[in-house]
N, C-alpha and C. Protein backbone atom coordinates (compact mmCIF):
# COMPACT_ATOMS: atom_id res chain seq x y z
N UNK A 1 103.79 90.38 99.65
CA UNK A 1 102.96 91.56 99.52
C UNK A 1 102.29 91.83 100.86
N UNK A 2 102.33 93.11 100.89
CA UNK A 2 101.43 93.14 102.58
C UNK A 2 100.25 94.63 102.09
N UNK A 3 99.37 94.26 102.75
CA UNK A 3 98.21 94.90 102.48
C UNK A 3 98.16 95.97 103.90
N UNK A 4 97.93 97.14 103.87
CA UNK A 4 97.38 98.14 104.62
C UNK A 4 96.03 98.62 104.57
N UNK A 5 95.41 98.49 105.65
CA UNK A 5 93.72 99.08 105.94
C UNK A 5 94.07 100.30 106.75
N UNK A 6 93.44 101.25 106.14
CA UNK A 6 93.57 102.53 106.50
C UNK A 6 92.03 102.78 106.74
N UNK A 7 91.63 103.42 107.82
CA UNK A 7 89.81 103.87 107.82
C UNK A 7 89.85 105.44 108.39
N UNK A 8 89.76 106.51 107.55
CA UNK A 8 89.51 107.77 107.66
C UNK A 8 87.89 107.68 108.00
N UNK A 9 87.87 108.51 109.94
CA UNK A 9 86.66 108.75 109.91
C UNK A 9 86.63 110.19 109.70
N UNK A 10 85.70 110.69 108.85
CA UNK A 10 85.44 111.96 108.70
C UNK A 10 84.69 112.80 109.74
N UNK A 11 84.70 114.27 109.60
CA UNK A 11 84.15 115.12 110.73
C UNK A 11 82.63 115.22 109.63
N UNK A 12 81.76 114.95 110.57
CA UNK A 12 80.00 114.79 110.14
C UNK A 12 80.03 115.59 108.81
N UNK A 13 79.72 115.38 107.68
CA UNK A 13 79.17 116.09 106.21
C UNK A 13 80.45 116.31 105.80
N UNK A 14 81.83 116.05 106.23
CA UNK A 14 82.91 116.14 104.93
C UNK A 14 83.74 114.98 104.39
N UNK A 15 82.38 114.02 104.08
CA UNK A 15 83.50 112.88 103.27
C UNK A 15 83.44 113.17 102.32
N UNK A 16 82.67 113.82 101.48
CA UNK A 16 82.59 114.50 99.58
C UNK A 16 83.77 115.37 100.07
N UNK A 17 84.37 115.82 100.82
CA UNK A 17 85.57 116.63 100.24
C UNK A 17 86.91 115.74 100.35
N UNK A 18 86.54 114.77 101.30
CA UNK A 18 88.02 113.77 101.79
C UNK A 18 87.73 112.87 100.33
N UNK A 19 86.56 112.48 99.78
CA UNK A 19 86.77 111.70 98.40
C UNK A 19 87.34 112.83 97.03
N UNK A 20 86.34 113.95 97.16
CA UNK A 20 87.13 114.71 96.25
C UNK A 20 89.03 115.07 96.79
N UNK A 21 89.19 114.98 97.76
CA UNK A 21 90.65 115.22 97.74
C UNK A 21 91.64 114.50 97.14
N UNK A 22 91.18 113.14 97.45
CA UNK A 22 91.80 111.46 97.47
C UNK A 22 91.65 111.63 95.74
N UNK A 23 90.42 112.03 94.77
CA UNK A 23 90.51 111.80 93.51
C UNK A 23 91.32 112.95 92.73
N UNK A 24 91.31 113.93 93.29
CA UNK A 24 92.00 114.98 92.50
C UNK A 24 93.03 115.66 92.96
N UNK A 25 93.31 115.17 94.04
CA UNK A 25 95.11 115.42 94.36
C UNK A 25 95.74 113.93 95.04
N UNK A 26 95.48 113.46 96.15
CA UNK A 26 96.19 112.53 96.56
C UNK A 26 96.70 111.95 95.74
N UNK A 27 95.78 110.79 94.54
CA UNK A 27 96.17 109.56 93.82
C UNK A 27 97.74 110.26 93.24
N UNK A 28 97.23 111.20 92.48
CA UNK A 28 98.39 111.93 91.93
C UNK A 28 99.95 112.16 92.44
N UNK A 29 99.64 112.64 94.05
CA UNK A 29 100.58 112.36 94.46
C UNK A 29 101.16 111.02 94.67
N UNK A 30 100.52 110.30 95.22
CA UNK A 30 101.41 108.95 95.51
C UNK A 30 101.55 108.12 94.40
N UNK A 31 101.11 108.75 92.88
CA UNK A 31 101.90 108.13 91.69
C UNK A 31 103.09 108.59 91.67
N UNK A 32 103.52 109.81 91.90
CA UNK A 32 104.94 110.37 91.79
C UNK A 32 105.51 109.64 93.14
N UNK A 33 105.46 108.74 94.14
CA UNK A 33 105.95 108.49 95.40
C UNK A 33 105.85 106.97 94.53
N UNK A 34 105.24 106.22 93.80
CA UNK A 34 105.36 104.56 93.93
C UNK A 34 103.91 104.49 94.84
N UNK A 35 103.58 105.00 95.41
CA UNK A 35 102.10 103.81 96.44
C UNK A 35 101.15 103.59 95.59
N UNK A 36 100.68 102.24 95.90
CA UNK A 36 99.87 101.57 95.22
C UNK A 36 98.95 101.34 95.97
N UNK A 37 97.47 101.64 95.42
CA UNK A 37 95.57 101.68 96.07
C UNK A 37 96.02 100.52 95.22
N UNK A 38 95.16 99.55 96.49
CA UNK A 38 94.03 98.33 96.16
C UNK A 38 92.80 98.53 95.87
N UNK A 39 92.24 99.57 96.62
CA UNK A 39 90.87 99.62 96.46
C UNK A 39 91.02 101.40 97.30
N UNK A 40 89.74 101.61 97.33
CA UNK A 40 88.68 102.46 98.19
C UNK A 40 87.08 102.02 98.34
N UNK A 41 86.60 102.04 99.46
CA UNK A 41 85.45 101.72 99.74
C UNK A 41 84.70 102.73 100.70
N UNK A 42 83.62 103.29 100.38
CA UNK A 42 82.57 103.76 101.64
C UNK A 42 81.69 102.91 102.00
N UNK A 43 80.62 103.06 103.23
CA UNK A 43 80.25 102.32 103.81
C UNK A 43 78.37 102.51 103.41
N UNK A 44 78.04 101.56 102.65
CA UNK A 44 76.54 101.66 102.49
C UNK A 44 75.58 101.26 103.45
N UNK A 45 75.71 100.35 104.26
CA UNK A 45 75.50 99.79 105.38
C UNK A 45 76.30 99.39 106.53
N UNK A 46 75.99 100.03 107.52
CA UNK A 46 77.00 99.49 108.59
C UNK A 46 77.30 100.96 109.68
N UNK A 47 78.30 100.66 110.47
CA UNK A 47 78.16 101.66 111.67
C UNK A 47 77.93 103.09 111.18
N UNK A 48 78.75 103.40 110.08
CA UNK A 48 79.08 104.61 109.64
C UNK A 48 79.06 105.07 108.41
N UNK A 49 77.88 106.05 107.92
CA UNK A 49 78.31 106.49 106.40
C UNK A 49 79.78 107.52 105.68
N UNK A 50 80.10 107.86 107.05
CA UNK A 50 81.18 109.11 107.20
C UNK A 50 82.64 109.02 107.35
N UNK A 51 82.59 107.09 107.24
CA UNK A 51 83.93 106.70 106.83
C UNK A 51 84.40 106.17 105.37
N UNK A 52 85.79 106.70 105.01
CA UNK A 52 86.58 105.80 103.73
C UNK A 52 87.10 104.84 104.52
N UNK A 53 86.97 103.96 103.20
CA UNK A 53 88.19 102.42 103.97
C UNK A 53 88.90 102.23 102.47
N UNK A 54 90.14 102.46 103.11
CA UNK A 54 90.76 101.58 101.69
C UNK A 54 92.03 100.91 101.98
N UNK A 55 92.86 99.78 100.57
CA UNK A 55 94.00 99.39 101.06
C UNK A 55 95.24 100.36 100.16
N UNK A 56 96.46 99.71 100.61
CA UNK A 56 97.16 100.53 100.13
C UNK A 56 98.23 98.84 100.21
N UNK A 57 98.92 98.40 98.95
CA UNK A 57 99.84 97.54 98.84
C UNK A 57 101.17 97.53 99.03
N UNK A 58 101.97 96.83 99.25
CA UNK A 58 103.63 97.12 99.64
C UNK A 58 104.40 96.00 99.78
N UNK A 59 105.47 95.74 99.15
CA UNK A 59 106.26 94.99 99.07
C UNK A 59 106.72 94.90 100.08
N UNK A 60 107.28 95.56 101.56
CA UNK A 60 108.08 94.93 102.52
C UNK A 60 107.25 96.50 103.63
N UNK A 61 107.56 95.83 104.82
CA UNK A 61 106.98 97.14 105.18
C UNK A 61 108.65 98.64 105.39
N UNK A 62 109.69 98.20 104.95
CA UNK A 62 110.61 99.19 104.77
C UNK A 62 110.84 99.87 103.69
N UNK A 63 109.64 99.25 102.50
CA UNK A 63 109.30 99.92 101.38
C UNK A 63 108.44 101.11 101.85
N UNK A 64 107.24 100.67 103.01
CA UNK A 64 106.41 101.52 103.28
C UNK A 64 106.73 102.49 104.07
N UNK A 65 107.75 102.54 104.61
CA UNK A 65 107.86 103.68 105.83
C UNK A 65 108.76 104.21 104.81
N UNK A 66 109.73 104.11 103.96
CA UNK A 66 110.02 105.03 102.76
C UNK A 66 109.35 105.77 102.25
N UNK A 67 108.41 105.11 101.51
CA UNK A 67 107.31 105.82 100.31
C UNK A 67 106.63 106.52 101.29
N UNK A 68 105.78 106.23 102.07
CA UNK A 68 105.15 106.83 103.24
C UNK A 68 105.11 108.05 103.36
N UNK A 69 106.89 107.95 104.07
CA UNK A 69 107.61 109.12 104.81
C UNK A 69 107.24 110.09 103.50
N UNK A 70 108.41 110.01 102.56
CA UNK A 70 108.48 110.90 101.66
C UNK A 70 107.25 111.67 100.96
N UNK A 71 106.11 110.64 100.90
CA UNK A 71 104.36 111.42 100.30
C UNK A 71 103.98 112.49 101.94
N UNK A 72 104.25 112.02 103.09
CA UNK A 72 104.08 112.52 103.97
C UNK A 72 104.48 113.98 104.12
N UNK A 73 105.88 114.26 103.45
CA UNK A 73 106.87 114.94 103.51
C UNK A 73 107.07 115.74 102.61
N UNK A 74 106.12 115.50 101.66
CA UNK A 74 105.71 116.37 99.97
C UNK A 74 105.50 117.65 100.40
N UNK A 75 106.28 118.69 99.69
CA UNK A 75 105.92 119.96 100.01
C UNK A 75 104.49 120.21 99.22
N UNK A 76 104.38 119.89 97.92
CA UNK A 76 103.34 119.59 97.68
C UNK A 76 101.82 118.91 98.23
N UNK A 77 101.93 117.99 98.99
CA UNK A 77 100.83 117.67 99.42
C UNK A 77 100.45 118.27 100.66
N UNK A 78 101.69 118.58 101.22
CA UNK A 78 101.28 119.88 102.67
C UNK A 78 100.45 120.89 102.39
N UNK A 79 100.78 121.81 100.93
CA UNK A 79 100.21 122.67 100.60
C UNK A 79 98.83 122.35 100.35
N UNK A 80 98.69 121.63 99.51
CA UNK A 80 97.40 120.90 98.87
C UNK A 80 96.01 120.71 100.15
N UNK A 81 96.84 119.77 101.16
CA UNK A 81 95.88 119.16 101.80
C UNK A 81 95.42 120.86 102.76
N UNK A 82 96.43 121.26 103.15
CA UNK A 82 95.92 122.55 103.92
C UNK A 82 95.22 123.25 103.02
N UNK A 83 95.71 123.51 101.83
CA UNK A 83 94.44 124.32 100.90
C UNK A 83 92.80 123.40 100.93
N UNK A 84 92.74 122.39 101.58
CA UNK A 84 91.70 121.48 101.64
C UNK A 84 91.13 121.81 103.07
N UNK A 85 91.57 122.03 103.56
CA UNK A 85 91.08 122.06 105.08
C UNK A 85 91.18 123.33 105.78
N UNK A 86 91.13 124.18 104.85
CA UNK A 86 91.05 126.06 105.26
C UNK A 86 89.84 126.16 105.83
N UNK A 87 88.36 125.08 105.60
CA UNK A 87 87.47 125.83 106.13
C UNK A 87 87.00 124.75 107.77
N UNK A 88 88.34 123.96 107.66
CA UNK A 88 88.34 122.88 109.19
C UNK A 88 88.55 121.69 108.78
N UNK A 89 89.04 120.84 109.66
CA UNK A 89 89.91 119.27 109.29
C UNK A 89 88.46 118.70 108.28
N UNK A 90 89.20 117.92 107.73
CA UNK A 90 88.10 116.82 107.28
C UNK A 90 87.95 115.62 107.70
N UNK A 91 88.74 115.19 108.48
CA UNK A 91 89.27 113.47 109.36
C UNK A 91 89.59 113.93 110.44
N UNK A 92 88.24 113.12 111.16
CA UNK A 92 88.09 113.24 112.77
C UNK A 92 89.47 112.40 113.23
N UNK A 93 89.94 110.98 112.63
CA UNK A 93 90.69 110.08 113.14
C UNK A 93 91.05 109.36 112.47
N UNK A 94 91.90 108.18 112.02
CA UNK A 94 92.30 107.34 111.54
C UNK A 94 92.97 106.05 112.33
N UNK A 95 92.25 105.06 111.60
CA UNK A 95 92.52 103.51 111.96
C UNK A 95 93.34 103.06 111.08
N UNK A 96 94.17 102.51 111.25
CA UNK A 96 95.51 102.13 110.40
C UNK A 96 95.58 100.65 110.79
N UNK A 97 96.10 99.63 110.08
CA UNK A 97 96.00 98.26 110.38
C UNK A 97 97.06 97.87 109.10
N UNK A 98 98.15 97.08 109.24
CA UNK A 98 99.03 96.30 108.63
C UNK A 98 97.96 94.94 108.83
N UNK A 99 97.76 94.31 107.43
CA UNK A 99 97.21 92.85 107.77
C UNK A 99 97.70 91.86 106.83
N UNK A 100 97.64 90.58 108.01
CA UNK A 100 98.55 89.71 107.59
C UNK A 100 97.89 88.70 106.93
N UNK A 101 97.95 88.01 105.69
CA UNK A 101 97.29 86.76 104.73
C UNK A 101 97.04 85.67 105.86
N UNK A 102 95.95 85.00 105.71
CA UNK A 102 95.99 83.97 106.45
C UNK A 102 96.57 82.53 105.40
N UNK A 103 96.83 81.47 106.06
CA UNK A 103 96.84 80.06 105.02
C UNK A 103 96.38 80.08 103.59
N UNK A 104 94.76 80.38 103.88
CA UNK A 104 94.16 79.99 102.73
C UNK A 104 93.29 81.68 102.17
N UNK A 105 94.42 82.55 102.64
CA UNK A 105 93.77 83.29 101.64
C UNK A 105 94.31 83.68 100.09
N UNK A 106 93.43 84.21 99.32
CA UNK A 106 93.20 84.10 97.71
C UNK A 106 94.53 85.29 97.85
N UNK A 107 94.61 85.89 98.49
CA UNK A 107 95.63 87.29 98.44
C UNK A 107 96.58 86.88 99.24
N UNK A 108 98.12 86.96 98.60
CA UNK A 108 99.38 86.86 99.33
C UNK A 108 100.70 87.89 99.42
């Protein structure tokens, strides 16, 4: 299993729309694609209130550049996300991280 950390920083005052997006269209989509959320997390303390962090799970990473590609590639979610961002981006940037289990961790 390999775990992906993804960290959407948002542009100042639009993470309520990058969470409302993620709950009422994304998940949806990447049920019809196979991707699987580990989690989502915002930040209560710490550098930034204006970032999501979440994982995203995967059997090999040639599973992931499949599923990926193709949610990437959704005519559907093109439409969607631009109908989201008519009034300006909502994600200043993104941190992306493949991470690897150590020895003794509880997750493999």
């Amino acid at each position: 299993m390999i775990h992906e950390l993804r960290i959407y920083h948002c542009v100042p005052g639009r993470l309520p729309n990058l969470l409302r997006r993620f709950e009422t269209i994304t998940l949806d989509i990447w049920k019809k694609h196979g991707i699987r959320q580990a989690g989502f997390w915002t930040v209560a303390i710490g550098d930034s209130n204006q970032d999501l962090h979440y994982l995203v799970e995967w059997e090999s990473l040639a599973e992931r550049d499949q599923k990926w590609g193709a949610f990437q590639a959704d005519p559907e979610w093109i439409a969607k996300r631009a109908e989201t961002e008519r009034d300006g981006p909502i994600v200043a940037s993104i941190t992306n991280m493949i991470l690897q289990p150590t020895a003794f961790s509880a997750v493999r």
